[in-house]
C-alpha atoms as a PDB file:
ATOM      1  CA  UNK A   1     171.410  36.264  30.819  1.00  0.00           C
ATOM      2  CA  UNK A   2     173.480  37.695  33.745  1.00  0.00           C
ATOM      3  CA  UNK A   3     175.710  40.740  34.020  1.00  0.00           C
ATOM      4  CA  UNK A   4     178.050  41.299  30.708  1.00  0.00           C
ATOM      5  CA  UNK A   5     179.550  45.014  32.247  1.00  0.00           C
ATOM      6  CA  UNK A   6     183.180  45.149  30.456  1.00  0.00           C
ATOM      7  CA  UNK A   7     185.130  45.860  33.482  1.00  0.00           C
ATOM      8  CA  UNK A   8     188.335  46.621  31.324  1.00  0.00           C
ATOM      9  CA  UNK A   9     189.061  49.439  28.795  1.00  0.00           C
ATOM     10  CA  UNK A  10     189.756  46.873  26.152  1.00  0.00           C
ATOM     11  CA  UNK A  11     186.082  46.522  24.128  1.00  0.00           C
ATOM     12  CA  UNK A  12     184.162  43.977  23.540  1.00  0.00           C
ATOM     13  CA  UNK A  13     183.415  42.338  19.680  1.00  0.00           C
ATOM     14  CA  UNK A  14     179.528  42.545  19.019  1.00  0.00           C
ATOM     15  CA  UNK A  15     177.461  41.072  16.299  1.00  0.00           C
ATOM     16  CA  UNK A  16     174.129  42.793  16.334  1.00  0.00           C
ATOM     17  CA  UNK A  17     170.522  42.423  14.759  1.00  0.00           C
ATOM     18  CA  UNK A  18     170.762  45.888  12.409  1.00  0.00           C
ATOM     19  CA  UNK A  19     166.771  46.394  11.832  1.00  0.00           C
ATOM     20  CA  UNK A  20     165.260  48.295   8.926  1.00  0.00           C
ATOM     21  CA  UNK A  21     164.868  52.543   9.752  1.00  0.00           C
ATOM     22  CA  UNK A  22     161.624  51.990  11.445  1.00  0.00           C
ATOM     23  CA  UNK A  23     163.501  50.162  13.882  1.00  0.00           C
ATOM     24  CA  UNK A  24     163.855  53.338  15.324  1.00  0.00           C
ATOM     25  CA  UNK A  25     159.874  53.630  16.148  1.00  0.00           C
ATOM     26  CA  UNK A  26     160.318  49.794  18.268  1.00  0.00           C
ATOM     27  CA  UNK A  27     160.395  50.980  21.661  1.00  0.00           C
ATOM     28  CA  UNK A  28     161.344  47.815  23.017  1.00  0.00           C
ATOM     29  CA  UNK A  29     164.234  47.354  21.142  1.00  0.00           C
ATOM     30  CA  UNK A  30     165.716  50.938  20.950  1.00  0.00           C
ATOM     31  CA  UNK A  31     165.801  49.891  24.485  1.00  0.00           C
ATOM     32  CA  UNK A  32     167.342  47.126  24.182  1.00  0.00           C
ATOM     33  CA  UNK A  33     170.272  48.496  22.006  1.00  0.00           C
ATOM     34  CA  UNK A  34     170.505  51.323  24.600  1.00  0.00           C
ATOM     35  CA  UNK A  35     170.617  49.056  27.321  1.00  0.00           C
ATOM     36  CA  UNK A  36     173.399  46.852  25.411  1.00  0.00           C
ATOM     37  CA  UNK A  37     175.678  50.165  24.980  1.00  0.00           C
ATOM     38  CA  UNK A  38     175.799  50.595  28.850  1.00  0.00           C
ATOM     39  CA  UNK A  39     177.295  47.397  29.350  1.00  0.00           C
ATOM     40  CA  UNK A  40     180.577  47.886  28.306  1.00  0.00           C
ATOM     41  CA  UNK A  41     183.233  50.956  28.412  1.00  0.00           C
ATOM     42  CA  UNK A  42     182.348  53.535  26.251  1.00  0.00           C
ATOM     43  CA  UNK A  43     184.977  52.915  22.955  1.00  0.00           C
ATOM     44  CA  UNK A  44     187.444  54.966  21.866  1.00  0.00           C
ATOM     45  CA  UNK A  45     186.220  54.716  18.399  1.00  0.00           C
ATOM     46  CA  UNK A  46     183.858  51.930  16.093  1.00  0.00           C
ATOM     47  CA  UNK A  47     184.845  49.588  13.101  1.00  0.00           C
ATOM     48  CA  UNK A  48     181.307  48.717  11.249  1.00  0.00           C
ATOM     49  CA  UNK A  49     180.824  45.633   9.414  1.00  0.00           C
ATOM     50  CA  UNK A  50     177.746  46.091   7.923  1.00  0.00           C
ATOM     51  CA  UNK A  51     175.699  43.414   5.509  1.00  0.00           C
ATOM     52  CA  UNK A  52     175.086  46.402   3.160  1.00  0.00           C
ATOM     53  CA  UNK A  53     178.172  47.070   1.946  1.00  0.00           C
ATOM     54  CA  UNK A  54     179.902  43.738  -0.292  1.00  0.00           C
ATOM     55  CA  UNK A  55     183.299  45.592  -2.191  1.00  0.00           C
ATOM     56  CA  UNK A  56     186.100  44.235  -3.315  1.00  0.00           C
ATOM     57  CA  UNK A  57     189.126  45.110  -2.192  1.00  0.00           C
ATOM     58  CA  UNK A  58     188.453  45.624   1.386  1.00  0.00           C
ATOM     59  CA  UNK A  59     186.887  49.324   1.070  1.00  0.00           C
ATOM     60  CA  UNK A  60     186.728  51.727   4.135  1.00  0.00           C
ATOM     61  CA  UNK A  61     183.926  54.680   4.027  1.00  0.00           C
ATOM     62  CA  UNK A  62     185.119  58.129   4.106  1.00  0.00           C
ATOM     63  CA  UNK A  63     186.912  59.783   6.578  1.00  0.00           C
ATOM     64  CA  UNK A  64     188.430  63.034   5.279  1.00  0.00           C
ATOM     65  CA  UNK A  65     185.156  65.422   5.777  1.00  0.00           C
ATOM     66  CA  UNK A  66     181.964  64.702   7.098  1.00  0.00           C
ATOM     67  CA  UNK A  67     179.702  62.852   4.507  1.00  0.00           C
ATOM     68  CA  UNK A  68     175.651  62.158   3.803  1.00  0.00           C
ATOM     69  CA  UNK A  69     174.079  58.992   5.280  1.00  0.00           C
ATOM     70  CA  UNK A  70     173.496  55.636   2.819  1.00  0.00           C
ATOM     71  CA  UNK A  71     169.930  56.141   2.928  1.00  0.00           C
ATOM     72  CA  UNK A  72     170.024  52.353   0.715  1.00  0.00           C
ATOM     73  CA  UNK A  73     166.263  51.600   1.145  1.00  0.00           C
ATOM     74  CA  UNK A  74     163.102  52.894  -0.884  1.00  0.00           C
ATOM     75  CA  UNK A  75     159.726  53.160  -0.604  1.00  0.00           C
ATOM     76  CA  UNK A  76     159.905  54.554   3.177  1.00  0.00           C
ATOM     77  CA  UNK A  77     157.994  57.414   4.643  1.00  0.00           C
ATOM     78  CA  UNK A  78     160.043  60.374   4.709  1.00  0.00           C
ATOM     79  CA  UNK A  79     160.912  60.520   7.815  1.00  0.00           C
ATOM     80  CA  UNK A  80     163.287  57.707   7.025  1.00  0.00           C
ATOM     81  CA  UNK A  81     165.570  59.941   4.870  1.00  0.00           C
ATOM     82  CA  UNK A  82     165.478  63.147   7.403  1.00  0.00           C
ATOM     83  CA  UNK A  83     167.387  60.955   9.832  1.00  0.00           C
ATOM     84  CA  UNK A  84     171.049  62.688  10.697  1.00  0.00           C
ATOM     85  CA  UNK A  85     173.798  60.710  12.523  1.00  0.00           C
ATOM     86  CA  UNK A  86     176.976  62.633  12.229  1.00  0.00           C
ATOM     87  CA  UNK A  87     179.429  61.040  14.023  1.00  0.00           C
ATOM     88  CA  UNK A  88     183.196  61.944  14.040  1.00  0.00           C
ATOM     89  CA  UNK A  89     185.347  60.843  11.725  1.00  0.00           C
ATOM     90  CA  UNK A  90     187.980  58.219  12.517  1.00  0.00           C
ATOM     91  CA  UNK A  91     190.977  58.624   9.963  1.00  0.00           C
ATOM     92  CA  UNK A  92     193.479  57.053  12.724  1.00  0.00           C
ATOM     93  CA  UNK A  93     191.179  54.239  12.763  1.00  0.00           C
ATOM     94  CA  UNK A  94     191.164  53.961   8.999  1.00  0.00           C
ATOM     95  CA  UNK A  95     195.041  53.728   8.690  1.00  0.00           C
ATOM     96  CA  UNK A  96     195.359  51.044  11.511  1.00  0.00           C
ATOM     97  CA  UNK A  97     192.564  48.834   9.454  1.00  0.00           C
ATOM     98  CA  UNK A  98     194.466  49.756   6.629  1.00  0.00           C
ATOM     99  CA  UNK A  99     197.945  48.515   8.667  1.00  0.00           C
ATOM    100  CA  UNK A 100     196.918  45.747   9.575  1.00  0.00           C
ATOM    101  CA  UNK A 101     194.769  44.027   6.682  1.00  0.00           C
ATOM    102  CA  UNK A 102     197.355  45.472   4.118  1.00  0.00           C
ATOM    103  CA  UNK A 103     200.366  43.116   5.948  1.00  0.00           C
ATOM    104  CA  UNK A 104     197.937  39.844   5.665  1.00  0.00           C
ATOM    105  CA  UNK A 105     197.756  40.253   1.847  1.00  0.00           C
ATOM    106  CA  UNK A 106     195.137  42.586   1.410  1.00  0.00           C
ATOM    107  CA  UNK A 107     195.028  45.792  -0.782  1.00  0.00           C
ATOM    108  CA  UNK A 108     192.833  48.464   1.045  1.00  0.00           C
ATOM    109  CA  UNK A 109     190.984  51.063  -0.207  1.00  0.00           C
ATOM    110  CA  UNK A 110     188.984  54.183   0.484  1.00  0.00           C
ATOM    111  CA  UNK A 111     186.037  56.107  -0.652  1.00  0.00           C
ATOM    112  CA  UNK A 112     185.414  59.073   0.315  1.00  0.00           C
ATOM    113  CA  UNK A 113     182.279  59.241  -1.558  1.00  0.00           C
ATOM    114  CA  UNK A 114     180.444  57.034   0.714  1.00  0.00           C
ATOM    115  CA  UNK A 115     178.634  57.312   4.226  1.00  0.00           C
ATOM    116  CA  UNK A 116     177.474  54.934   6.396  1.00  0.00           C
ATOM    117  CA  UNK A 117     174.662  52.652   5.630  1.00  0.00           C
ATOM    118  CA  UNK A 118     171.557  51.744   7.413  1.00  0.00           C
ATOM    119  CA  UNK A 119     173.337  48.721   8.754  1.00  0.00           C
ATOM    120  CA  UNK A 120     175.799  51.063  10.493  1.00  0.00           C
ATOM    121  CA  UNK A 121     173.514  54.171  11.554  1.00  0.00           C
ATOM    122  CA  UNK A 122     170.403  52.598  12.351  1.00  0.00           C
ATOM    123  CA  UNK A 123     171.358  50.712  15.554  1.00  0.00           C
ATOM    124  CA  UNK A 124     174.599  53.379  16.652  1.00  0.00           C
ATOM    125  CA  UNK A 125     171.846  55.871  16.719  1.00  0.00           C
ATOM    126  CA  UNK A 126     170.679  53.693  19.378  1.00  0.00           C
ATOM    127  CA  UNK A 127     173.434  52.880  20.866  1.00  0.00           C
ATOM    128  CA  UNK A 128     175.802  55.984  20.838  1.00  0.00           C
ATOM    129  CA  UNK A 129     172.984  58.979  20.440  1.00  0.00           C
ATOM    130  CA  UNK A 130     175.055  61.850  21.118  1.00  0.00           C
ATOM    131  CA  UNK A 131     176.847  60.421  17.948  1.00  0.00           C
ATOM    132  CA  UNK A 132     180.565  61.305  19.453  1.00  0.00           C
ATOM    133  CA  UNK A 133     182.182  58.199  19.177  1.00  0.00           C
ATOM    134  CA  UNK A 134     184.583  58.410  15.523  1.00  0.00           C
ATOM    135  CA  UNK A 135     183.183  55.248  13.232  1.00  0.00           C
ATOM    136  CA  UNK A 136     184.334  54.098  10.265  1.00  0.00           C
ATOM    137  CA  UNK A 137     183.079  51.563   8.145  1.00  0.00           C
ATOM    138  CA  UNK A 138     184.571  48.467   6.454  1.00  0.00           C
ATOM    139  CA  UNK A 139     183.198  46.591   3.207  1.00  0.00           C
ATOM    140  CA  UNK A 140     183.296  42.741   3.158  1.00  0.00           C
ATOM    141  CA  UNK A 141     185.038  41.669   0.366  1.00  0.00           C
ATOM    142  CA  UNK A 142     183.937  38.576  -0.367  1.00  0.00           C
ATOM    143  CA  UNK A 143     181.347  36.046   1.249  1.00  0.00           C
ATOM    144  CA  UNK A 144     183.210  33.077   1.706  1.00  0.00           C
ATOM    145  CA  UNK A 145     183.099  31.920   5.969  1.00  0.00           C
ATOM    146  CA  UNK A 146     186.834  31.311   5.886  1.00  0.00           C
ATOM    147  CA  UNK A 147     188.067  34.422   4.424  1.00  0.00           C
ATOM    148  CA  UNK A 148     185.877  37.105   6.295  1.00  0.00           C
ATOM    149  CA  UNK A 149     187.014  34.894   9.256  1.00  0.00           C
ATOM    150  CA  UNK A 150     190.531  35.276   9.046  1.00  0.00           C
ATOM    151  CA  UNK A 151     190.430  38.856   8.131  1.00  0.00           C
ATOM    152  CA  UNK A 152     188.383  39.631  11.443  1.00  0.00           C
ATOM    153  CA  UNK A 153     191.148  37.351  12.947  1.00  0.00           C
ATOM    154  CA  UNK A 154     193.740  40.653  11.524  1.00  0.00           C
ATOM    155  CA  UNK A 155     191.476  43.315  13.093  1.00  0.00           C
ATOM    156  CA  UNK A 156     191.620  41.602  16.311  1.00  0.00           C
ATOM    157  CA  UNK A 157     194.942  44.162  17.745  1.00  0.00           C
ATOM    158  CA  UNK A 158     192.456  47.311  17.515  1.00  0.00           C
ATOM    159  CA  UNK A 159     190.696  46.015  20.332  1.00  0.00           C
ATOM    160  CA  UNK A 160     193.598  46.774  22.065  1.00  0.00           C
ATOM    161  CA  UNK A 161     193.711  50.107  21.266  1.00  0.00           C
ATOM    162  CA  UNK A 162     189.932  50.900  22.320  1.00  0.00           C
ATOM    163  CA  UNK A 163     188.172  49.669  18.876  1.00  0.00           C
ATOM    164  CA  UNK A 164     184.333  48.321  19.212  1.00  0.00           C
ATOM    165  CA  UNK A 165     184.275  46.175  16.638  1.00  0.00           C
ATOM    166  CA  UNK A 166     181.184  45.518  15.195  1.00  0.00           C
ATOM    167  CA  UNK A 167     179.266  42.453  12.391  1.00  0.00           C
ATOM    168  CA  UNK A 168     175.810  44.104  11.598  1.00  0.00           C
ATOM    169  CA  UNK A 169     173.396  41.855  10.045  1.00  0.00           C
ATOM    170  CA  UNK A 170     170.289  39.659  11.137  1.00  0.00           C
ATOM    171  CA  UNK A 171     170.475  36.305  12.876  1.00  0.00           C
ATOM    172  CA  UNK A 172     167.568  35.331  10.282  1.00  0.00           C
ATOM    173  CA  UNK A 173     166.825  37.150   7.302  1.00  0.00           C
ATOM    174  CA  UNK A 174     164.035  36.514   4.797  1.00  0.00           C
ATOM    175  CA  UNK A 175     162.108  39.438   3.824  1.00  0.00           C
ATOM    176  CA  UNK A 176     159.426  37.500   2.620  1.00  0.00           C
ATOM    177  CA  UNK A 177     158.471  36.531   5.929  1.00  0.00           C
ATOM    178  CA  UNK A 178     158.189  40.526   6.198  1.00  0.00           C
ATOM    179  CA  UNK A 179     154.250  40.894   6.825  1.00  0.00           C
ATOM    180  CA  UNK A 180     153.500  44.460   7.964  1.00  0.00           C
ATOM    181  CA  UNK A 181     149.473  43.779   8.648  1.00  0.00           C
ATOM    182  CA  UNK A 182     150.394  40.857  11.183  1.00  0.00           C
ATOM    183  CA  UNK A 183     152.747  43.325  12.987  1.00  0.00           C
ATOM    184  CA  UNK A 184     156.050  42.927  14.728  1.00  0.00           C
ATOM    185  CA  UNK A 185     155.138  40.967  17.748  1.00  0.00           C
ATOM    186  CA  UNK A 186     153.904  38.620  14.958  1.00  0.00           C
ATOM    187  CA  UNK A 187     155.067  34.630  15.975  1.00  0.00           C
ATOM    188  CA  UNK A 188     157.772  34.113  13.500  1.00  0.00           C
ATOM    189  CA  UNK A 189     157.917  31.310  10.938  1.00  0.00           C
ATOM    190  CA  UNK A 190     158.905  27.657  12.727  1.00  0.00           C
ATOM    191  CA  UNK A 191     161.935  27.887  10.427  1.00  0.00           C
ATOM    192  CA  UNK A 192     162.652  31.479  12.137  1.00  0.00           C
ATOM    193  CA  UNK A 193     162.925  29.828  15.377  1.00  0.00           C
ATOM    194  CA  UNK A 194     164.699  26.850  15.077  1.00  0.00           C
ATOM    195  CA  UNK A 195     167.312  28.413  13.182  1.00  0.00           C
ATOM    196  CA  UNK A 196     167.459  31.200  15.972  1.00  0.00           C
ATOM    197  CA  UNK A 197     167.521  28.084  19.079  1.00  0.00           C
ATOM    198  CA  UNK A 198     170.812  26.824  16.763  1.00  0.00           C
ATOM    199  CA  UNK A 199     172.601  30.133  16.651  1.00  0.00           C
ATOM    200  CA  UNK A 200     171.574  29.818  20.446  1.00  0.00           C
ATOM    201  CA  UNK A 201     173.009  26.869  20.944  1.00  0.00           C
ATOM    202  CA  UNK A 202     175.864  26.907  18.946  1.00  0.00           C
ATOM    203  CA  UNK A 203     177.029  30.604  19.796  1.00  0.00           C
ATOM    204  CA  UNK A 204     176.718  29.503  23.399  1.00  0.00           C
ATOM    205  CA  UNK A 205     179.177  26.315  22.824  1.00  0.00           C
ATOM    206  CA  UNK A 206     181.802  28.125  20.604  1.00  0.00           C
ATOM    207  CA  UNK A 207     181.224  26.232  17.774  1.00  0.00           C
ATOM    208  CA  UNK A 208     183.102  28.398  15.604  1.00  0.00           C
ATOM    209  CA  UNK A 209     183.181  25.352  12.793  1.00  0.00           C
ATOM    210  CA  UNK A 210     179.789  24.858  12.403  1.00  0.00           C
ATOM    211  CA  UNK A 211     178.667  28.314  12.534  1.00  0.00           C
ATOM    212  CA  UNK A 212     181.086  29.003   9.588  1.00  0.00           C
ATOM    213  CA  UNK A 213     179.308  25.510   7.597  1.00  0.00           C
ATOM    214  CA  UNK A 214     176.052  27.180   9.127  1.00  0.00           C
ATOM    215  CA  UNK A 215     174.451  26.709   5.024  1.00  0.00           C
ATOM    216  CA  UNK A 216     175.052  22.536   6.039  1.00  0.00           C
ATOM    217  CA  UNK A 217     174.725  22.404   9.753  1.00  0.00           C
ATOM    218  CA  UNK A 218     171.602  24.919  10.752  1.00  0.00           C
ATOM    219  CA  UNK A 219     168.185  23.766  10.273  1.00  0.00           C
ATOM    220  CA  UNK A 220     166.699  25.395   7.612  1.00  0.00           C
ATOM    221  CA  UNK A 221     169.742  27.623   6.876  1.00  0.00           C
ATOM    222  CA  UNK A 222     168.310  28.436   3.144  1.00  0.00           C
ATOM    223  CA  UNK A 223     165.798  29.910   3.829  1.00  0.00           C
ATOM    224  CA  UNK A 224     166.599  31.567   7.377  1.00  0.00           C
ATOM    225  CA  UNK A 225     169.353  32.909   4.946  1.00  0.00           C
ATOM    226  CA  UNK A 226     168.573  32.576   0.863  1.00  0.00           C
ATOM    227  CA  UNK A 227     171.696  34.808   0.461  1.00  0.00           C
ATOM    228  CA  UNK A 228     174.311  34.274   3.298  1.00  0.00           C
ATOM    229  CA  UNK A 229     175.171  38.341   3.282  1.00  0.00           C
ATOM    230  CA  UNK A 230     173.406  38.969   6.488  1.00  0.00           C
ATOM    231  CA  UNK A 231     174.950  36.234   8.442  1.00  0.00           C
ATOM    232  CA  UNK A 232     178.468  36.863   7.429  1.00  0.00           C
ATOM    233  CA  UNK A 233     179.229  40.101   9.189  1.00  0.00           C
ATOM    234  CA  UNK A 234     179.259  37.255  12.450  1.00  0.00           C
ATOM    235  CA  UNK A 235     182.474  35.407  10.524  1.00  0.00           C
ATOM    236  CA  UNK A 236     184.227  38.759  10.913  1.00  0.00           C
ATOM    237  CA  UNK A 237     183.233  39.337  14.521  1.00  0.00           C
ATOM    238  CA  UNK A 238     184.038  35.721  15.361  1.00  0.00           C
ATOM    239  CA  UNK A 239     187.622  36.072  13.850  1.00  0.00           C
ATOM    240  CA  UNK A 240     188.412  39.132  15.850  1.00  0.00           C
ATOM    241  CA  UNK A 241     187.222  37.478  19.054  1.00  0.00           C
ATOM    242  CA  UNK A 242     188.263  34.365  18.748  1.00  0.00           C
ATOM    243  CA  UNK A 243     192.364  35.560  18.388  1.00  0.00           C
ATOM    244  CA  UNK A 244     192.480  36.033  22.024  1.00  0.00           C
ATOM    245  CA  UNK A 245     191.349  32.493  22.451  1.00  0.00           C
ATOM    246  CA  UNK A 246     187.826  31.925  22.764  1.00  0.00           C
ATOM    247  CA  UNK A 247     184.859  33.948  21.573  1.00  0.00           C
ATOM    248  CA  UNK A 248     182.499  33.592  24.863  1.00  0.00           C
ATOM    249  CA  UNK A 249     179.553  34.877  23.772  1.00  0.00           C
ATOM    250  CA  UNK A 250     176.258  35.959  25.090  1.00  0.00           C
ATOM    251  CA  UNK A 251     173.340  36.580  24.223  1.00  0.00           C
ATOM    252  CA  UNK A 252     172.562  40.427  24.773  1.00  0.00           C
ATOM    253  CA  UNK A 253     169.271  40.608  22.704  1.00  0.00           C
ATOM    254  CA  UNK A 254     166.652  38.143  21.904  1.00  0.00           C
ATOM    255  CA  UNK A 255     163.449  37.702  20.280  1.00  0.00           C
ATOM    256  CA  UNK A 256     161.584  38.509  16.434  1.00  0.00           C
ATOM    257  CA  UNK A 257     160.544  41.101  14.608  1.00  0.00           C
ATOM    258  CA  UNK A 258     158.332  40.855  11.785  1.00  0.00           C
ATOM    259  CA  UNK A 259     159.261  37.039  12.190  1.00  0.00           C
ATOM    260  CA  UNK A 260     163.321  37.879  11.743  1.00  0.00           C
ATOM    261  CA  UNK A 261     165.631  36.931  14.441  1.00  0.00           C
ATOM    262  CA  UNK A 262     166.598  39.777  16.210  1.00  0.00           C
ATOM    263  CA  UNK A 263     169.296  37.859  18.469  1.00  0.00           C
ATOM    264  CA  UNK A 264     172.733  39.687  18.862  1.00  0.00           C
ATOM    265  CA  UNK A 265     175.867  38.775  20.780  1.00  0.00           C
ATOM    266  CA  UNK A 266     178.295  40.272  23.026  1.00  0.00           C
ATOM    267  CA  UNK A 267     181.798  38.619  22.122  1.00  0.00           C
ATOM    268  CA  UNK A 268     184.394  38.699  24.595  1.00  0.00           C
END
C-alpha cells in the first residue's frame, strides 16, 4: 500500500471500519488500528462521526465535564461494559463545529447528557490508548449522500487547525452475515467482497459521484448495506477532504471480519 506518514501538522480525514467491543480481543486488527495512528502527526484534537448516533439538528456530545461511555449494545459479556476511555474534553473544538456548520444554515446543538458511542471509543482506544487527545463527537443529521457531503465539505477549515476528522462505520454491514461458530477469519459472503473490490476501486479513482449513488452503482449495495447508516459517515469524510481538491485516498486497512468489510481509508 506504500508509506502514508503525514509529513505536515495539518491531519489527515479517515473513514474507518468501527468493529463491535470484542474488536478489542482481534489481535490483528488492534494492530492494525495502532499501526494506522502512527502514520500521521499526532492531532491536536478528534471530530467523531460515528454511524451510531442519527440526530437532528446536528448534535455534538458533551463537553462541559467528563461523561459515561454509550455502552449502545446488549447481550455482551461484561467485560464489554467495564471498558473506560476518558479522553479530554474538547469544548474549543465544539464551538468551531458549532462556527462553522451554524454559518452554512445549520442550527447546532449540544448534549451534555451523552458520551461517546462504541463507534467512537472502540477503535480510539486503539488508536490513541493513553486517551489524551480531546474528542468530541458529532451526530449526522440526516442520511441523505448530498447533505452529509456538503456539511463535511464545512468542517473541512478544522483540519487546519490540527482536527482528525473522522466517518466511523463499516465498508459492509449486514449483521446477518454475523456467524460467531464459523469465526472471524470466516470467507465472507461473495456479496461482501465484491462490494468491498468496488469501494476499492472506486475510493482509489475518486469517484466521489458514484460513491455518493453507491445504493445504484455498487454491486449488491442492499444488502452490503440494508440501511445506508454505516456507509454514510464516508459522505462526511469525503466532503471534508475533498474541499482542498481531491480526496486521495488509500487504503490503510483491509480484509473481513465475521464476513463484514473491514476496509478503512486514509483521506488526504
Amino acid at each position: 500500500m506504500g508509506s502514508m506518514t503525514q509529513t505536515l501538522d495539518r491531519p489527515p480525514v479517515l473513514f474507518l471500519s468501527h468493529g463491535a467491543p470484542p474488536l478489542a480481543d482481534d489481535a490483528r486488527w488492534t494492530r492494525e488500528l495502532a499501526d494506522w495512528s502512527g502514520t500521521f502527526d499526532k492531532p491536536r484534537d478528534i471530530l467523531m462521526v460515528s454511524a451510531h448516533w442519527e440526530n437532528a439538528p446536528v448534535t455534538l456530545s458533551a463537553t462541559q465535564r467528563p461523561t459515561e461511555l454509550v455502552y449502545d449494545f446488549w447481550g455482551f459479556p461484561q467485560k464489554y461494559y467495564d471498558v473506560r476511555y476518558d479522553a479530554p474534553q474538547a469544548p474549543q473544538l465544539a464551538a468551531e463545529v458549532e462556527k462553522l456548520v451554524g454559518t452554512h444554515g445549520h442550527h447546532v446543538e449540544r448534549d451534555e447528557q451523552r458520551g461517546l458511542d462504541h463507534g467512537a471509543y472502540v477503535p480510539l482506544k486503539e488508536m490513541f490508548p493513553a486517551a489524551d487527545v480531546p474528542v468530541v463527537q458529532m451526530s449526522m443529521p440526516t442520511l441523505d449522500p448530498q447533505g452529509l457531503f456538503e456539511l463535511g465539505r464545512t468542517l473541512a477549515p478544522l483540519r487546519d487547525r490540527g482536527t482528525l476528522i473522522v466517518g466511523s462505520g463499516f465498508t459492509t454491514h449486514n449483521l446477518r452475515w454475523f456467524n460467531p461458530a464459523a469465526g472471524p477469519d470466516a470467507a465472507p459472503p461473495a456479496v461482501s467482497s465484491e462490494f468491498d473490490h468496488w469501494a476499492e476501486e472506486a475510493m482509489a479513482a475518486g469517484d466521489v459521484d458514484a460513491i455518493l449513488d453507491f445504493i445504484h452503482k455498487a454491486p449488491g449495495a442492499r444488502e452490503a448495506h440494508p440501511r445506508s447508516e454505516h456507509w454514510a459517515p464516508l459522505y462526511v469524510a469525503l466532503g471534508a477532504a475533498s474541499a482542498s481538491g481531491g480526496i486521495d485516498a488509500k487504503t490503510a486497512i483491509e480484509g473481513f471480519w465475521f464476513g463484514l468489510s473491514k476496509r478503512s481509508w486514509t483521506l488526504g
